[in-house]
Protein backbone atom coordinates (compact mmCIF):
# COMPACT_ATOMS: atom_id res chain seq x y z
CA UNK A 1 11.54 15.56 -6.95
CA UNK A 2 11.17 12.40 -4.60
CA UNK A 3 14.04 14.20 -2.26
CA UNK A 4 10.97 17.21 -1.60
CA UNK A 5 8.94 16.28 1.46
CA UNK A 6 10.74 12.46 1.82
CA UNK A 7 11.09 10.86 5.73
CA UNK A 8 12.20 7.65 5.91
CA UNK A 9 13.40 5.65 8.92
CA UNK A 10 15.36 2.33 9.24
CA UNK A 11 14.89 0.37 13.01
CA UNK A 12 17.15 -2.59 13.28
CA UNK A 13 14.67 -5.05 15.84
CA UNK A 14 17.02 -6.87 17.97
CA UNK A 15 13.78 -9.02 18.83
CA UNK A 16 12.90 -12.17 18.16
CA UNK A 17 10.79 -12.06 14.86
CA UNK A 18 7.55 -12.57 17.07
CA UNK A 19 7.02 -11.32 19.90
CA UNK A 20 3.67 -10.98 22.12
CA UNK A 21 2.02 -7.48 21.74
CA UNK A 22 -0.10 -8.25 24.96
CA UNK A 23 -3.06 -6.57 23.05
CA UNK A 24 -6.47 -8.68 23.61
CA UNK A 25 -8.83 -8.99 20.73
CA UNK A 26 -11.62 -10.36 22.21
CA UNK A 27 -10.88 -13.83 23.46
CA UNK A 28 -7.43 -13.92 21.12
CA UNK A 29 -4.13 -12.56 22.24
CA UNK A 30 -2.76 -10.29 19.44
CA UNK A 31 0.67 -11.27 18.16
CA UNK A 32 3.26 -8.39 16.73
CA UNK A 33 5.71 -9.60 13.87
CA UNK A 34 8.26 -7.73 12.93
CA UNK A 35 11.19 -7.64 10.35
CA UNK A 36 14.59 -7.05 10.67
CA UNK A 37 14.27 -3.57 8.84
CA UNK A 38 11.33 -1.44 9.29
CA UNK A 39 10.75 2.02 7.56
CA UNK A 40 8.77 4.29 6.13
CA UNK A 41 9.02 6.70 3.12
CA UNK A 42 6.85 9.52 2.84
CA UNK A 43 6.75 11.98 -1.01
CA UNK A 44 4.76 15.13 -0.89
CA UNK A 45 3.93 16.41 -4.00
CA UNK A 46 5.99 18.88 -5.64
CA UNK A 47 5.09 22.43 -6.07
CA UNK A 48 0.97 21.33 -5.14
CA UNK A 49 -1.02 23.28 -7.37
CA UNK A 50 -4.25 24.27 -5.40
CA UNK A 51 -6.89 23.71 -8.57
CA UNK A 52 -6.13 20.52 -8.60
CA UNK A 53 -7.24 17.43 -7.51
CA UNK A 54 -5.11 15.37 -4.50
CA UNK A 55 -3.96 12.16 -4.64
CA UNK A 56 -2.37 9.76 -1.77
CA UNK A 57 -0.98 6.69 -3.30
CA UNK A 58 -0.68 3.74 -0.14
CA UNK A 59 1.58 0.77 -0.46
CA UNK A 60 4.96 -0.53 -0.13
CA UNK A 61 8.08 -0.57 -2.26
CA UNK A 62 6.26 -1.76 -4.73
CA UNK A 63 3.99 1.68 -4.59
CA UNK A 64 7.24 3.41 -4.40
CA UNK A 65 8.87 2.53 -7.46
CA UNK A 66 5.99 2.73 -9.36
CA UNK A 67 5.02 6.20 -8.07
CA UNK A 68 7.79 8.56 -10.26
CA UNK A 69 5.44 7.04 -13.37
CA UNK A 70 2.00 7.60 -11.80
CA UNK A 71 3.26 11.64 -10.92
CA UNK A 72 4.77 11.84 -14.27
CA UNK A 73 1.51 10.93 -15.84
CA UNK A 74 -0.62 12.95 -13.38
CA UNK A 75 1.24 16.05 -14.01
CA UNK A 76 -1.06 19.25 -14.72
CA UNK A 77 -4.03 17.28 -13.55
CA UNK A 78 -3.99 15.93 -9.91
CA UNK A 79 -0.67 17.01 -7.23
CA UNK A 80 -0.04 12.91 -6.19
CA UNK A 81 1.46 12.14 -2.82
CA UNK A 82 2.47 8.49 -1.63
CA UNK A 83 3.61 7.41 1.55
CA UNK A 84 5.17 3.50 1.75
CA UNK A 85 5.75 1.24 4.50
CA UNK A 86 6.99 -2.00 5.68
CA UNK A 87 4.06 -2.41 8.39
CA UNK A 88 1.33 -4.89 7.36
CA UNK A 89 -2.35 -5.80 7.68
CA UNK A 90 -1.87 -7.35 10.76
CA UNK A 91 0.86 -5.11 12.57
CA UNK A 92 -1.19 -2.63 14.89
CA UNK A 93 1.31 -0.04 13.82
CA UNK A 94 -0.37 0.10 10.37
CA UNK A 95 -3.47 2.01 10.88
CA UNK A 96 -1.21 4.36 13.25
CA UNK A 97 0.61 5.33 10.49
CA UNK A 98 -1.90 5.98 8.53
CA UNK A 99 -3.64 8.00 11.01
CA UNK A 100 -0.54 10.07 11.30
CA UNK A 101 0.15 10.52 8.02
CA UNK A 102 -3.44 12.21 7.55
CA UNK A 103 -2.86 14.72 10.95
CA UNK A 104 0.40 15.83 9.44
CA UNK A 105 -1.06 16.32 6.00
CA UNK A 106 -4.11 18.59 7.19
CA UNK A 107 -5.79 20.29 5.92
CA UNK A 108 -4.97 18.82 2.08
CA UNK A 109 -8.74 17.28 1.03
CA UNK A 110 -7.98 14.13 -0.70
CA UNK A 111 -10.19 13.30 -3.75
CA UNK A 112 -8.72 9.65 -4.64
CA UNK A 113 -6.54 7.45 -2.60
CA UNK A 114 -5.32 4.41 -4.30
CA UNK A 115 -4.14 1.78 -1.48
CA UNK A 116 -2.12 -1.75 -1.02
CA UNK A 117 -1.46 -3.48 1.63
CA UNK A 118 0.22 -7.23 1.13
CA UNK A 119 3.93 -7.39 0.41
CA UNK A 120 4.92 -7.71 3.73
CA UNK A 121 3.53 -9.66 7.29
CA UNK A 122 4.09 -13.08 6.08
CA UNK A 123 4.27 -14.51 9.74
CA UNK A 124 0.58 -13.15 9.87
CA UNK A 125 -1.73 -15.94 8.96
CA UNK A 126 -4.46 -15.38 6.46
CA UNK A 127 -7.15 -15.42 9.14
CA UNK A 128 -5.20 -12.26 10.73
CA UNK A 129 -4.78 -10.91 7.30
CA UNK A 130 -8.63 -10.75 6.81
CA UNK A 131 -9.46 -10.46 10.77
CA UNK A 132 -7.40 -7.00 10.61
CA UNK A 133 -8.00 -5.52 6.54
CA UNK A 134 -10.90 -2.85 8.52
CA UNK A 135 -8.32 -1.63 10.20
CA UNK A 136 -6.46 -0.19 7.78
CA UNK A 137 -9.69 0.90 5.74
CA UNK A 138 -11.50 2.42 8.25
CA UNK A 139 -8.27 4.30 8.68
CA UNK A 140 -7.90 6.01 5.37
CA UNK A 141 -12.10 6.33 5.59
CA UNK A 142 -11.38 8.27 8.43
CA UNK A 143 -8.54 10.57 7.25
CA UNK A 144 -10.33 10.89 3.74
CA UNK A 145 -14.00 11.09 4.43
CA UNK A 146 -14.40 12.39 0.93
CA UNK A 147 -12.17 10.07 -1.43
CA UNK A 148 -13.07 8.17 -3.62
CA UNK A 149 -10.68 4.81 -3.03
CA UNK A 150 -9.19 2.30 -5.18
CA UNK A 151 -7.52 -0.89 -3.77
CA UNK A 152 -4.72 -2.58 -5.65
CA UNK A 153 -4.18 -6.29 -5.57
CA UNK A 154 -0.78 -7.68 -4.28
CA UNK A 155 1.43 -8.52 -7.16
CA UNK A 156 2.90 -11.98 -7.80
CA UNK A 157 6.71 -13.22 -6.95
CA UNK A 158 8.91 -15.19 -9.12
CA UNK A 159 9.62 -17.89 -6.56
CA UNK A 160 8.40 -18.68 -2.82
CA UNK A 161 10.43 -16.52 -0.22
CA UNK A 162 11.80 -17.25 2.58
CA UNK A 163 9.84 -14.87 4.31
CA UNK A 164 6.36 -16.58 3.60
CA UNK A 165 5.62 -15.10 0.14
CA UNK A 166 4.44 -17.22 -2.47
CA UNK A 167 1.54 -17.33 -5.56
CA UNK A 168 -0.90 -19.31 -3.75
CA UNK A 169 -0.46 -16.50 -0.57
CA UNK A 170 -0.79 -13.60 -2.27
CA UNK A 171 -3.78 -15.14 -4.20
CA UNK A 172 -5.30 -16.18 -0.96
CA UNK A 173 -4.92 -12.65 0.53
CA UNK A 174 -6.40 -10.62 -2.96
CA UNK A 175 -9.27 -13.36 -2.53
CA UNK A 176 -10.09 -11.94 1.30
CA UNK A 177 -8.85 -8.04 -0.15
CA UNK A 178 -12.11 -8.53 -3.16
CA UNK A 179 -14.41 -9.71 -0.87
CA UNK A 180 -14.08 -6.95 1.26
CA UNK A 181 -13.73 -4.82 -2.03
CA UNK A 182 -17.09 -5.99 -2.83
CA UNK A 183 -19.08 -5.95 0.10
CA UNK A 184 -17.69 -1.99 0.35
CA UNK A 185 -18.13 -1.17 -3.45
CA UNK A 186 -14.21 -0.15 -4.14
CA UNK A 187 -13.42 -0.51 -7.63
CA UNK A 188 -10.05 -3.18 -8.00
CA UNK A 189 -6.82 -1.92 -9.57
CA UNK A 190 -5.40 -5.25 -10.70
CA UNK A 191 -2.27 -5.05 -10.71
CA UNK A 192 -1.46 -9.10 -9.74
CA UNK A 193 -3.61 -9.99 -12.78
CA UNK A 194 -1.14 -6.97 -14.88
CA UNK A 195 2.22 -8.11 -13.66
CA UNK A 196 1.45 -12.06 -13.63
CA UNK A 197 1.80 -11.86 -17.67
CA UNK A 198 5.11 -9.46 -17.03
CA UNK A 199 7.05 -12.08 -14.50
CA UNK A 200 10.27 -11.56 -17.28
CA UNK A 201 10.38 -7.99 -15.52
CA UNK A 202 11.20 -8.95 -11.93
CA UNK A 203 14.34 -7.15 -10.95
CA UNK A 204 14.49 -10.02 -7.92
CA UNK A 205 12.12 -12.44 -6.96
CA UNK A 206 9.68 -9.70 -5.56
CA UNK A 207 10.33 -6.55 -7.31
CA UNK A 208 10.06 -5.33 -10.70
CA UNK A 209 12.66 -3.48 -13.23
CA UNK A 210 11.88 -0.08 -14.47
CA UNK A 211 10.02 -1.21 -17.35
CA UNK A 212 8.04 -3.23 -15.15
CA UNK A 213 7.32 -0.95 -12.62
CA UNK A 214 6.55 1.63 -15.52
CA UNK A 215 3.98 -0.69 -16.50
CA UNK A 216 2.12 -0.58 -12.87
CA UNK A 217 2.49 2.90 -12.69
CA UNK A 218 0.60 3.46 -16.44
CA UNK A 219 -2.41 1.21 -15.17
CA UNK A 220 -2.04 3.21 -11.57
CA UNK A 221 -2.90 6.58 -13.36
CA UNK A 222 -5.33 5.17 -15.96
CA UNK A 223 -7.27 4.11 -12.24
CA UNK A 224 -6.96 7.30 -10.88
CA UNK A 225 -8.16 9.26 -14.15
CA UNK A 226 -11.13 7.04 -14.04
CA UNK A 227 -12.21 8.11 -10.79
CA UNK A 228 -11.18 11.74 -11.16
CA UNK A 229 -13.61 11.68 -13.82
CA UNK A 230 -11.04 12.76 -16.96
């Protein structure tokens, strides 16, 4: 199944982790971090049955591992799709993506998109997290006019990272996601609150075991149903 309608891309950066994008916004020069790895990994869903609903699933690894449970539980009542990726709020490339993921997936009419954003971008302050969140929502607004969205908070590591990572980050960046949440009226998948009583299940420091992920992808679904109205 997650073979059908996969892309994925690995670009070593033989860049210095920051690097000036040369972009203005407003009076503020625009910075462009990247990682040593970036990718991509896009799932169409298999055999799409035309009476029934669509649904895009947005996110990272995270998303991805959790996805095989949300189709699984979705099957005979919505065809899911998910496309994952290492760009962050932040990265200019995000809402690109995005918009190119919805041009090569006309004309499917999308009737939920659930949608994270978080994981990576740690050499993004806060301030650019929340500066550069409308970004990526107008972007799926735009390539979904009609769906109905859900965002899903960042879940919690086991320890700091080296790359930036750590509780009191990913809290501060679900505190600027819920405002935004909020002042748009997009229901909250919580899946920090979820997997912060489930840290026993990290595989690593970041990601989550089978179980664990099985876990996400149960709440995922039970999200989606909601707003699908079953």
């Amino acid at each position: 199944m997650f073979k059908h309608g996969c892309r994925w891309f690995a670009v070593a950066v033989a860049l210095a982790s920051v690097l000036a994008a040369g972009a203005q916004t407003g009076s503020q020069t625009r910075r462009t971090v990247t990682e040593k790895i970036e990718w991509t990994w896009e799932v169409a869903a298999d055999k799409p049955d035309p009476a029934l609903p669509n649904v895009l699933l947005i996110g990272d690894s995270i998303t991805r591992a959790y996805a095989p449970t949300v189709i699984a539980a979705l099957s005979g009542k919505a065809n899911v799709y998910f496309v994952a990726t290492s760009a962050s709020v932040g990265d200019f490339r995000l809402p690109h993506q995005i918009e190119e993921y919805f041009a090569m997936t006309r004309p499917i009419s999308w009737a939920v998109v659930h949608f994270n954003n978080g994981m990576h971008g740690w050499g993004y302050t806060e301030d650019e997290y929340a500066r550069y969140f409308p970004e990526m929502l107008n972007a799926i607004r735009d390539g979904a006019p009609a769906a109905k969205l859900i965002w899903s908070t960042t879940t919690p590591v086991r320890v700091a990272q080296a790359s930036g990572a750590s509780l009191p980050r990913i809290e501060a960046r679900n505190q600027i996601a819920a405002k935004i949440m909020a002042k748009e009226n997009i229901p909250t998948d919580d899946q920090y609150g979820l997997m912060l009583s489930h840290q026993d299940l990290h595989s690593d420091d970041v990601h989550f075991k089978d179980e664990g992920s099985a876990i996400q992808g149960k709440q995922v679904a039970a999200t989606v149903l909601k707003a699908l109205g079953k």
